[in-house]
N, C-alpha and C. Protein backbone atom coordinates (compact mmCIF):
# COMPACT_ATOMS: atom_id res chain seq x y z
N UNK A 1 18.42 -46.05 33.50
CA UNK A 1 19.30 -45.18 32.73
C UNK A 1 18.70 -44.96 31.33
N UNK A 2 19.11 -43.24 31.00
CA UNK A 2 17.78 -43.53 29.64
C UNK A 2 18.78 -43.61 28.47
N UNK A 3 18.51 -43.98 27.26
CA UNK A 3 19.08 -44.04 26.43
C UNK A 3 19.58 -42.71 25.99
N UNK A 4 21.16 -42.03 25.38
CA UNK A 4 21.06 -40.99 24.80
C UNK A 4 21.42 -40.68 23.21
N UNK A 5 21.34 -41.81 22.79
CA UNK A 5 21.31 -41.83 21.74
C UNK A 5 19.68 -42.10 20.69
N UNK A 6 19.05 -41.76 21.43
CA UNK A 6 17.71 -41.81 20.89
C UNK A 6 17.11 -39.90 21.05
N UNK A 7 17.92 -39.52 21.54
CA UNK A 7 17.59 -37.96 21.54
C UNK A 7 17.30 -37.08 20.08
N UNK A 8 18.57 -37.21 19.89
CA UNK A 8 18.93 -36.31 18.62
C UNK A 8 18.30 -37.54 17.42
N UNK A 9 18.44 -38.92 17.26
CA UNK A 9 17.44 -39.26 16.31
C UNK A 9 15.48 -38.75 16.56
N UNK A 10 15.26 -38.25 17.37
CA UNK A 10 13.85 -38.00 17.63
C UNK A 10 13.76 -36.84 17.51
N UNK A 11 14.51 -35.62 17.51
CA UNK A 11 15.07 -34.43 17.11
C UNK A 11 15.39 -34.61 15.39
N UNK A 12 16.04 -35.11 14.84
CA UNK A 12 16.07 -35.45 13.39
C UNK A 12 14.76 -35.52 12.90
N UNK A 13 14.24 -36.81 13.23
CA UNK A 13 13.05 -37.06 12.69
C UNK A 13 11.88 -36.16 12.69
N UNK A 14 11.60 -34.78 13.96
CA UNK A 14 10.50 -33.92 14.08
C UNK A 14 10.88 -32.90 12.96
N UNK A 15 12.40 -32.77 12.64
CA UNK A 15 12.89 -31.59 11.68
C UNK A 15 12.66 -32.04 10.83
N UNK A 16 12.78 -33.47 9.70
CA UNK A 16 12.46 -33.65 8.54
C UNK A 16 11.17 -33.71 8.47
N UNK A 17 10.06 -34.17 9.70
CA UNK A 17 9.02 -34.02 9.25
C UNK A 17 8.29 -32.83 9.45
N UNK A 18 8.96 -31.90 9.64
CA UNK A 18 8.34 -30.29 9.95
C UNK A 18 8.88 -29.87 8.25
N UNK A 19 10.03 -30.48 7.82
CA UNK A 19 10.55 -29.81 6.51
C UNK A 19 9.30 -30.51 5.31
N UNK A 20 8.93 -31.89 6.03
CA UNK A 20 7.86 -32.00 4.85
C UNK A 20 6.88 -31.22 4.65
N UNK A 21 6.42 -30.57 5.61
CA UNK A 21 4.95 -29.60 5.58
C UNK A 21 5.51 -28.41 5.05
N UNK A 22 6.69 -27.74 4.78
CA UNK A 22 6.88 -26.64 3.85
C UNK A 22 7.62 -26.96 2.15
N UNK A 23 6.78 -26.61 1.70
CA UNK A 23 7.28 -27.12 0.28
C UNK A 23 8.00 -25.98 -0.27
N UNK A 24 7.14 -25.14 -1.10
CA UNK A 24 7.75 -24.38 -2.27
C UNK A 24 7.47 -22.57 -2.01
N UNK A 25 8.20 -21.71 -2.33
CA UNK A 25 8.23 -20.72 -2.39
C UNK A 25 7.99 -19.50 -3.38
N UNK A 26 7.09 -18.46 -2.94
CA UNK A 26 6.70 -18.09 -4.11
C UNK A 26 7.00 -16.25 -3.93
N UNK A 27 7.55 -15.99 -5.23
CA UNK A 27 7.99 -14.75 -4.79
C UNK A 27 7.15 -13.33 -5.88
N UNK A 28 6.65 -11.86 -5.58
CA UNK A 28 5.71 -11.48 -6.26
C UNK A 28 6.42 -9.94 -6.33
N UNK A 29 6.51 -9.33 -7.29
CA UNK A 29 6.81 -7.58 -7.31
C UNK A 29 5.15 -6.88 -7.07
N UNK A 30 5.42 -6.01 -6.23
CA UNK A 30 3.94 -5.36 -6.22
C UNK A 30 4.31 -3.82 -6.05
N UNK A 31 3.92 -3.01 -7.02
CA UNK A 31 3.80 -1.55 -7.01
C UNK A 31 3.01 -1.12 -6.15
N UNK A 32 3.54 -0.41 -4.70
CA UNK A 32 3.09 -0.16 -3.85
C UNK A 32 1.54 0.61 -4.58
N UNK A 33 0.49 1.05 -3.47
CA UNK A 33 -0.73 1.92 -4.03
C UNK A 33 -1.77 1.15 -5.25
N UNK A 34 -1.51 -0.32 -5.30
CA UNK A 34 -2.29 -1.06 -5.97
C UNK A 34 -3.97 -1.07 -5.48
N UNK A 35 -4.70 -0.69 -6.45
CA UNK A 35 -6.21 -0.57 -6.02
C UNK A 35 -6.66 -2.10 -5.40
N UNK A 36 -7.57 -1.99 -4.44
CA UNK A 36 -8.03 -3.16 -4.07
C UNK A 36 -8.61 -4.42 -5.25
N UNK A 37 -8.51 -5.36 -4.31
CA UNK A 37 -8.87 -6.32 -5.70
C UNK A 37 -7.97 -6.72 -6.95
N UNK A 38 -6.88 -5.84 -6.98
CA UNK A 38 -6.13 -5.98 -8.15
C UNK A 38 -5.16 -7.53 -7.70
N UNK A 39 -4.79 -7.94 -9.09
CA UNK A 39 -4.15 -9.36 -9.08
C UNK A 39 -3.35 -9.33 -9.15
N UNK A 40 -2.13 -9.84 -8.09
CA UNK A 40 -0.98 -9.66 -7.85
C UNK A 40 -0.05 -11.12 -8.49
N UNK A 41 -0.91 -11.71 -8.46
CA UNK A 41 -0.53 -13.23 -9.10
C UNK A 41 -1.59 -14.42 -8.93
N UNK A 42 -1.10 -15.66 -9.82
CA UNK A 42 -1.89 -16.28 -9.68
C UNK A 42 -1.71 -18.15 -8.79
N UNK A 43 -1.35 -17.98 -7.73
CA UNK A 43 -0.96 -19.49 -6.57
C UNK A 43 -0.93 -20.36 -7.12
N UNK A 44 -2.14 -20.94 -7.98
CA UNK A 44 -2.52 -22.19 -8.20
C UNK A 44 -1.59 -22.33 -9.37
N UNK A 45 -1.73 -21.44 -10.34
CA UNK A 45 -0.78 -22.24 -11.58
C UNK A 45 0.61 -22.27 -11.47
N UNK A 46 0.67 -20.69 -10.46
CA UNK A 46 2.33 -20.56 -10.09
C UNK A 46 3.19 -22.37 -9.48
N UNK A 47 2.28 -22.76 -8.29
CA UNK A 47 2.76 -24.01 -7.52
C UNK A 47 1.89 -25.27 -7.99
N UNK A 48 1.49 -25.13 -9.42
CA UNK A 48 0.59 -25.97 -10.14
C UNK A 48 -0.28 -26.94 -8.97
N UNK A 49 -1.25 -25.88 -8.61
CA UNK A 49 -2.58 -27.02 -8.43
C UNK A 49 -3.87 -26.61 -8.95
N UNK A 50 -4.38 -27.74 -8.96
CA UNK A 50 -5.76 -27.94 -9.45
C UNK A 50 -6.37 -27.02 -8.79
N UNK A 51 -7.58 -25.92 -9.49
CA UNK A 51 -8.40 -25.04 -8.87
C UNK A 51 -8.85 -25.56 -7.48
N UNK A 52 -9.73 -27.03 -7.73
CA UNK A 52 -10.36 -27.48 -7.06
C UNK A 52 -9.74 -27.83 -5.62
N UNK A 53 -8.67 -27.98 -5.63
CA UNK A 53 -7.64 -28.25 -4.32
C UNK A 53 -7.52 -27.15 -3.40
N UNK A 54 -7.73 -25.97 -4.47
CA UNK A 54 -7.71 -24.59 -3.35
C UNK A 54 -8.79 -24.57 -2.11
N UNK A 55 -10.03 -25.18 -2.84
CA UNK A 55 -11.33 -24.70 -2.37
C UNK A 55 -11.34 -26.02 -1.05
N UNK A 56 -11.42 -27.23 -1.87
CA UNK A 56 -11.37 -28.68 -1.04
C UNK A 56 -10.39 -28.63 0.35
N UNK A 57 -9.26 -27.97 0.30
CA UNK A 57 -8.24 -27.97 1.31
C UNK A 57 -8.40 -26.68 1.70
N UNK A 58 -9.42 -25.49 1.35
CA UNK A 58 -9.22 -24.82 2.52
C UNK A 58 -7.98 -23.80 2.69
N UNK A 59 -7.51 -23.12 1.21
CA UNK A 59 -6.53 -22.54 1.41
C UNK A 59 -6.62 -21.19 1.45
N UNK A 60 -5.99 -20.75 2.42
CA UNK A 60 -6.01 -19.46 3.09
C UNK A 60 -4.67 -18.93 3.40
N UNK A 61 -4.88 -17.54 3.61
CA UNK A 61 -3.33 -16.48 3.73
C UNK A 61 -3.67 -16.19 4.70
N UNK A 62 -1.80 -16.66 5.27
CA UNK A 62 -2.01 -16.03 7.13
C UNK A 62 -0.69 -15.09 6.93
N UNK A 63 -1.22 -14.22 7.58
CA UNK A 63 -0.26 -12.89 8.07
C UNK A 63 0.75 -12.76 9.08
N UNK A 64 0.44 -14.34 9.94
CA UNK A 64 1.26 -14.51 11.54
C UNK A 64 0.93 -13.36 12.29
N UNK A 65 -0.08 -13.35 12.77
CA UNK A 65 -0.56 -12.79 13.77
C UNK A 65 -1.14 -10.55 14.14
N UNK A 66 -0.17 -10.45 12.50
CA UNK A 66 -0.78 -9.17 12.25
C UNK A 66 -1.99 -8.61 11.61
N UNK A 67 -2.61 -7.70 12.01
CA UNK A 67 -3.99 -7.29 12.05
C UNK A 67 -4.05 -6.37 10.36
N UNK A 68 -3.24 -6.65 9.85
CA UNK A 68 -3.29 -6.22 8.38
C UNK A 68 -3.76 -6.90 7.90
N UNK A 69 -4.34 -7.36 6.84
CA UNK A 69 -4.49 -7.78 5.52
C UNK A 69 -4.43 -7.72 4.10
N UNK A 70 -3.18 -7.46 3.31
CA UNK A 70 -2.86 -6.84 2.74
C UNK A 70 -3.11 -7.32 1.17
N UNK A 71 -3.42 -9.07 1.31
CA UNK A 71 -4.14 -9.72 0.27
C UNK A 71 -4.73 -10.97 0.79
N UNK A 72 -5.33 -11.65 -0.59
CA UNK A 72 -6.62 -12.57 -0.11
C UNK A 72 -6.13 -13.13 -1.08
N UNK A 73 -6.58 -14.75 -1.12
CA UNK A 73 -7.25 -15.87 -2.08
C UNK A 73 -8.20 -15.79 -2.84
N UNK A 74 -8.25 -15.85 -3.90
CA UNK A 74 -9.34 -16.00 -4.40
C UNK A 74 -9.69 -17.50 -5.15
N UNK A 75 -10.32 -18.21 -4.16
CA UNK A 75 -10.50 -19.65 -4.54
C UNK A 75 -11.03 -20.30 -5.90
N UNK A 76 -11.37 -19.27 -6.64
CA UNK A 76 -12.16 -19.69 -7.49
C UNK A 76 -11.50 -19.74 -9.01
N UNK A 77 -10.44 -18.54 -8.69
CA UNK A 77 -9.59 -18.29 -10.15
C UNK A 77 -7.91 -19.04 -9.50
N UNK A 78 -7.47 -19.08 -8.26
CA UNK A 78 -6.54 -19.19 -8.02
C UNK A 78 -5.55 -18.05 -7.82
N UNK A 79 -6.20 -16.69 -7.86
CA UNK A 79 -5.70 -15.14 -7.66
C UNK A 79 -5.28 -15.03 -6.67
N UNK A 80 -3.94 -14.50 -6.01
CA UNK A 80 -3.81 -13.56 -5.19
C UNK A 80 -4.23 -12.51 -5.61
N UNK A 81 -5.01 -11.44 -4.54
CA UNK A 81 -5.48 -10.37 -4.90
C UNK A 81 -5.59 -9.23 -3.53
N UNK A 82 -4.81 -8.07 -4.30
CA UNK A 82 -4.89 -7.38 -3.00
C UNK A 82 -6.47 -7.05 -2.13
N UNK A 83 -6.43 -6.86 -0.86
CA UNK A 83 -7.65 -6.33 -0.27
C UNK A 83 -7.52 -5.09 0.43
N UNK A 84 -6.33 -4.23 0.59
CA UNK A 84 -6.29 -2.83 0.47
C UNK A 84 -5.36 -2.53 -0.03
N UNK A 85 -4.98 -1.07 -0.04
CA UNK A 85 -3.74 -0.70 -0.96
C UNK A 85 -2.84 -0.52 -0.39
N UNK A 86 -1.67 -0.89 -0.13
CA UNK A 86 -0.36 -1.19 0.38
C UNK A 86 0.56 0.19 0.04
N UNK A 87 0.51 0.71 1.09
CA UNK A 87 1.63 2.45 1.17
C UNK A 87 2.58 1.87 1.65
N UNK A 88 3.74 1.93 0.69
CA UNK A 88 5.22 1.30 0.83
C UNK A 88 5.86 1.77 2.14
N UNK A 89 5.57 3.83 2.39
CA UNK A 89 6.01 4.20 3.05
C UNK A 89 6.04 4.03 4.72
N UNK A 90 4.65 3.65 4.94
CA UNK A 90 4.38 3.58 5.94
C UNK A 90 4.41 2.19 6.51
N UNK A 91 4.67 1.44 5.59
CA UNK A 91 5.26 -0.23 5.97
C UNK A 91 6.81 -0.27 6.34
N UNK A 92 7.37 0.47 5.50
CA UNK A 92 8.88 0.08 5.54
C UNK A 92 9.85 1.33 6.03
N UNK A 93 9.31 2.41 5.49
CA UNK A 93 9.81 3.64 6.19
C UNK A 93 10.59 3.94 4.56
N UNK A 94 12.06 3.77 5.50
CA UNK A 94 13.49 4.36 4.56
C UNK A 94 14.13 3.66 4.19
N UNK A 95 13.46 2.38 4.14
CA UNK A 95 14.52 1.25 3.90
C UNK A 95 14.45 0.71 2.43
N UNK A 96 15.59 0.60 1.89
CA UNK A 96 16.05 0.15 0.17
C UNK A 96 14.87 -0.92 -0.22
N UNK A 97 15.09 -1.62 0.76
CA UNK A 97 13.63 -2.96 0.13
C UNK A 97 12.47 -3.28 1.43
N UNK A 98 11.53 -3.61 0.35
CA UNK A 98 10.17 -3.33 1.54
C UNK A 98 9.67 -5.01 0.92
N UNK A 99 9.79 -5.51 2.19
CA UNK A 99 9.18 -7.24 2.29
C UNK A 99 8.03 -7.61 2.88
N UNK A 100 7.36 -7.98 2.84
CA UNK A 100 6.28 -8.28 3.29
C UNK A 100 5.89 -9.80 3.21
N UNK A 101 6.39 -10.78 4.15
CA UNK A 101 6.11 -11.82 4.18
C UNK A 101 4.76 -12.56 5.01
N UNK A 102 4.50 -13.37 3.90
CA UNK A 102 3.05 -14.22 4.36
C UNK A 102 3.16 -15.94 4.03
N UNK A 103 2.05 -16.80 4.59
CA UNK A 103 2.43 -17.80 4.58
C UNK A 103 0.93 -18.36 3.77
N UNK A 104 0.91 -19.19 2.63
CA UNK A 104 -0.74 -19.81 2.11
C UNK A 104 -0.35 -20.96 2.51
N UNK A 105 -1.94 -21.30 3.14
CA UNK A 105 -1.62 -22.56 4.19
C UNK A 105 -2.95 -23.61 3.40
N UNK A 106 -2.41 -24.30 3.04
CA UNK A 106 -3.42 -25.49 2.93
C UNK A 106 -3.78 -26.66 3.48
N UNK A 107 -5.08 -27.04 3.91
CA UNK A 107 -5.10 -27.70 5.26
C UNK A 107 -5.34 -29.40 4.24
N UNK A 108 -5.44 -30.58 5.20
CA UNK A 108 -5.94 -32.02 4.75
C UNK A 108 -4.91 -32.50 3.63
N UNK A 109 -3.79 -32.52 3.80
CA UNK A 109 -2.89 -32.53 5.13
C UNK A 109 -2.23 -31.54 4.81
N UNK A 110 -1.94 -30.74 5.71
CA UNK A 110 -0.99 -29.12 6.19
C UNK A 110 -0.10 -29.23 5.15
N UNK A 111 0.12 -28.49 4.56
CA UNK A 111 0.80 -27.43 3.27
C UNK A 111 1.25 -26.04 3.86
N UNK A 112 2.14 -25.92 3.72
CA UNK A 112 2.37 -24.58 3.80
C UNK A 112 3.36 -24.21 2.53
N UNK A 113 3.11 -22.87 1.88
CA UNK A 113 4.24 -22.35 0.94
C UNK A 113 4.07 -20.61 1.53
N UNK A 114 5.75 -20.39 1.33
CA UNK A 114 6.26 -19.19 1.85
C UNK A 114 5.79 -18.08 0.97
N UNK A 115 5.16 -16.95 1.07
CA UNK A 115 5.28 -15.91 -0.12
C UNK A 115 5.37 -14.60 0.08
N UNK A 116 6.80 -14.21 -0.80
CA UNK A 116 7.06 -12.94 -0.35
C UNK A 116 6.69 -11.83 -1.37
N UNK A 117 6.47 -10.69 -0.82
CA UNK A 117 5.64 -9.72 -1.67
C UNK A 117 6.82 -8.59 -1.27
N UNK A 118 7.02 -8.51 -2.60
CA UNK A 118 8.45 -6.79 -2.62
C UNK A 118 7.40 -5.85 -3.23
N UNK A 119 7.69 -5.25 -2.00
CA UNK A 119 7.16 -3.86 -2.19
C UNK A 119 7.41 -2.72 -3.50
N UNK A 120 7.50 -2.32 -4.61
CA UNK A 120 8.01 -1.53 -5.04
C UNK A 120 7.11 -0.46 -4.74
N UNK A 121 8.20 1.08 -5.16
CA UNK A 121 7.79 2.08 -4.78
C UNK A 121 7.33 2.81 -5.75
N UNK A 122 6.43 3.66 -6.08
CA UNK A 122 5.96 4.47 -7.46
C UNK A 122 6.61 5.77 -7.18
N UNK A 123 7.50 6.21 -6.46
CA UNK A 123 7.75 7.60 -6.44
C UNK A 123 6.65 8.47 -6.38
N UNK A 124 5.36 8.84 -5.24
CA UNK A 124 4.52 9.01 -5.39
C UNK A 124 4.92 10.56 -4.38
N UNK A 125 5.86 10.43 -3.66
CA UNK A 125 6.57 11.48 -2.96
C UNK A 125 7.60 12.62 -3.65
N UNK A 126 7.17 13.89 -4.35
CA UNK A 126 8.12 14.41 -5.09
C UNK A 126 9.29 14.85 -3.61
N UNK A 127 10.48 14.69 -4.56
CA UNK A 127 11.50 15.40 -3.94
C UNK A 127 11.44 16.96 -3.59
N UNK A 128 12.36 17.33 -2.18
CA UNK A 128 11.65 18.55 -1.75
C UNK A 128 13.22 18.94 -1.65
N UNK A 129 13.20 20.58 -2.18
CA UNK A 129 14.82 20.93 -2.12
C UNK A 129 14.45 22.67 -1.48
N UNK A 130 15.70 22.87 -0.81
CA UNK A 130 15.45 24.01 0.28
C UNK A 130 15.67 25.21 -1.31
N UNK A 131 16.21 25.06 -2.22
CA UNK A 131 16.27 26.50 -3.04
C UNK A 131 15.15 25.88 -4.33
N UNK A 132 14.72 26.43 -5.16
CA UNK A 132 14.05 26.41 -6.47
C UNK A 132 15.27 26.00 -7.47
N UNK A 133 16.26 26.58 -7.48
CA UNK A 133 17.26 26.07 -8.64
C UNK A 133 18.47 26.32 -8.07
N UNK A 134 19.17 25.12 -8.39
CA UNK A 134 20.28 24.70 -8.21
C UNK A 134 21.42 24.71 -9.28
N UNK A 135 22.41 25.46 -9.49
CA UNK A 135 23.78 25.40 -10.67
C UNK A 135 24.72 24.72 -9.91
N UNK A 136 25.34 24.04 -11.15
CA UNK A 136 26.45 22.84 -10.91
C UNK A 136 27.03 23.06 -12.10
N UNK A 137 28.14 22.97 -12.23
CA UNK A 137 29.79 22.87 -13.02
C UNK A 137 29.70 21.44 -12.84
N UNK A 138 29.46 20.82 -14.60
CA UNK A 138 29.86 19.39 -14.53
C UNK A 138 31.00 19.18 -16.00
N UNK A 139 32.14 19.01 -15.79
CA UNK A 139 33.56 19.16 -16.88
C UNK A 139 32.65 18.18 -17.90
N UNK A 140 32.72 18.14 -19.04
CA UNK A 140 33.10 17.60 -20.11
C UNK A 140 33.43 16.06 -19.67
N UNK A 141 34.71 15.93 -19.29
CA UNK A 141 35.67 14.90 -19.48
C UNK A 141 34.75 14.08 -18.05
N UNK A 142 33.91 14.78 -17.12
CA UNK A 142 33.65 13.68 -16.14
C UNK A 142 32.92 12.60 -17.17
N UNK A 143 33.23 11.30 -15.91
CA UNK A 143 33.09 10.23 -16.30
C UNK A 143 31.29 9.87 -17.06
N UNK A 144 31.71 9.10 -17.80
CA UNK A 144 29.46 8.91 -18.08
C UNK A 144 28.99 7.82 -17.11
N UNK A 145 27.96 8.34 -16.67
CA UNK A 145 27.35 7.60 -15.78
C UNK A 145 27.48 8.35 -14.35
N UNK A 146 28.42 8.97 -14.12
CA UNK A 146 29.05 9.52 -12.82
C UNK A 146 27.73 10.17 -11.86
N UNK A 147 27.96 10.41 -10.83
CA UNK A 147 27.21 10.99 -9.80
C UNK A 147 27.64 12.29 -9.18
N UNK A 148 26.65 13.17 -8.69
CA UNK A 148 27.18 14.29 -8.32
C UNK A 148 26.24 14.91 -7.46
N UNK A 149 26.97 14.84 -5.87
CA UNK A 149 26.02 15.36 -5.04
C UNK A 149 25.78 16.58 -4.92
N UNK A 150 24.38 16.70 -4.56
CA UNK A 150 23.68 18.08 -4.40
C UNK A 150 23.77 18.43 -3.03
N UNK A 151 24.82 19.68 -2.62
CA UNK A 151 24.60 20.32 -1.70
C UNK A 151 23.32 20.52 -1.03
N UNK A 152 22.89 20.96 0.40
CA UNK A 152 21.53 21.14 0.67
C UNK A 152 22.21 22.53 1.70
């Protein structure tokens, strides 16, 4: 007869030690259309480590299994740095916020920290309207701040 109270303690114990290998989280604004190479932040001082730990352990950005690459390590300064230029539009579409999550993994012994990259958008798309000019009646007394939709 097997014991069943040794289940869920052996289940406990794989979860706290899966929670030890993820530490800290790191979060970055990036203006979509950033030229390659540009520095999006800097890992090492952000999650304070020693330059030398980057290089010694082997730390690298994984994408989970997508064929993008949208930034790199740079072992030497501790840079994230983009390696192409990131079109908000065609990542995220129409959606209010554009995420882009990645994982820097440091190996001897396994590290992992979460890092998310928000997309911002440069408005690089002018707005397109079916007439050239548009008149609107807006009172005086409306409210400040107020909104007012444009017919199409």
């Amino acid at each position: 007869m097997k014991d069943k109270g040794l289940r869920p303690i052996l289940l406990l114990a794989v979860f706290f030690a899966a929670l030890d290998l993820v530490h800290g989280d790191l979060s970055y604004s990036v203006p979509e259309e950033m030229k390659r190479d540009s520095v999006i932040g800097n890992v090492a001082k952000d999650l304070g480590l020693d330059l030398r730990v980057l290089s010694s352990r082997k730390a690298r950005v994984d994408f989970g299994g997508t064929r993008k690459r949208y930034c790199d390590m740079n072992l030497r300064t501790g840079d994230l740095i983009t390696s192409e230029r990131i079109d908000r539009e065609s990542l995220c579409g129409k959606k209010a916020s554009c995420l882009v999550t990645v994982d820097l993994v440091l190996e001897n012994p396994l590290e992992l920290h979460r890092v998310s990259l928000h997309v911002q958008d440069i408005n690089d798309n002018s707005p397109q309207f079916n007439e050239d000019l548009i008149k609107m009646e807006i009172r005086e007394s409306a409210d400040r701040g107020g909104r007012f939709s444009i017919e199409e």
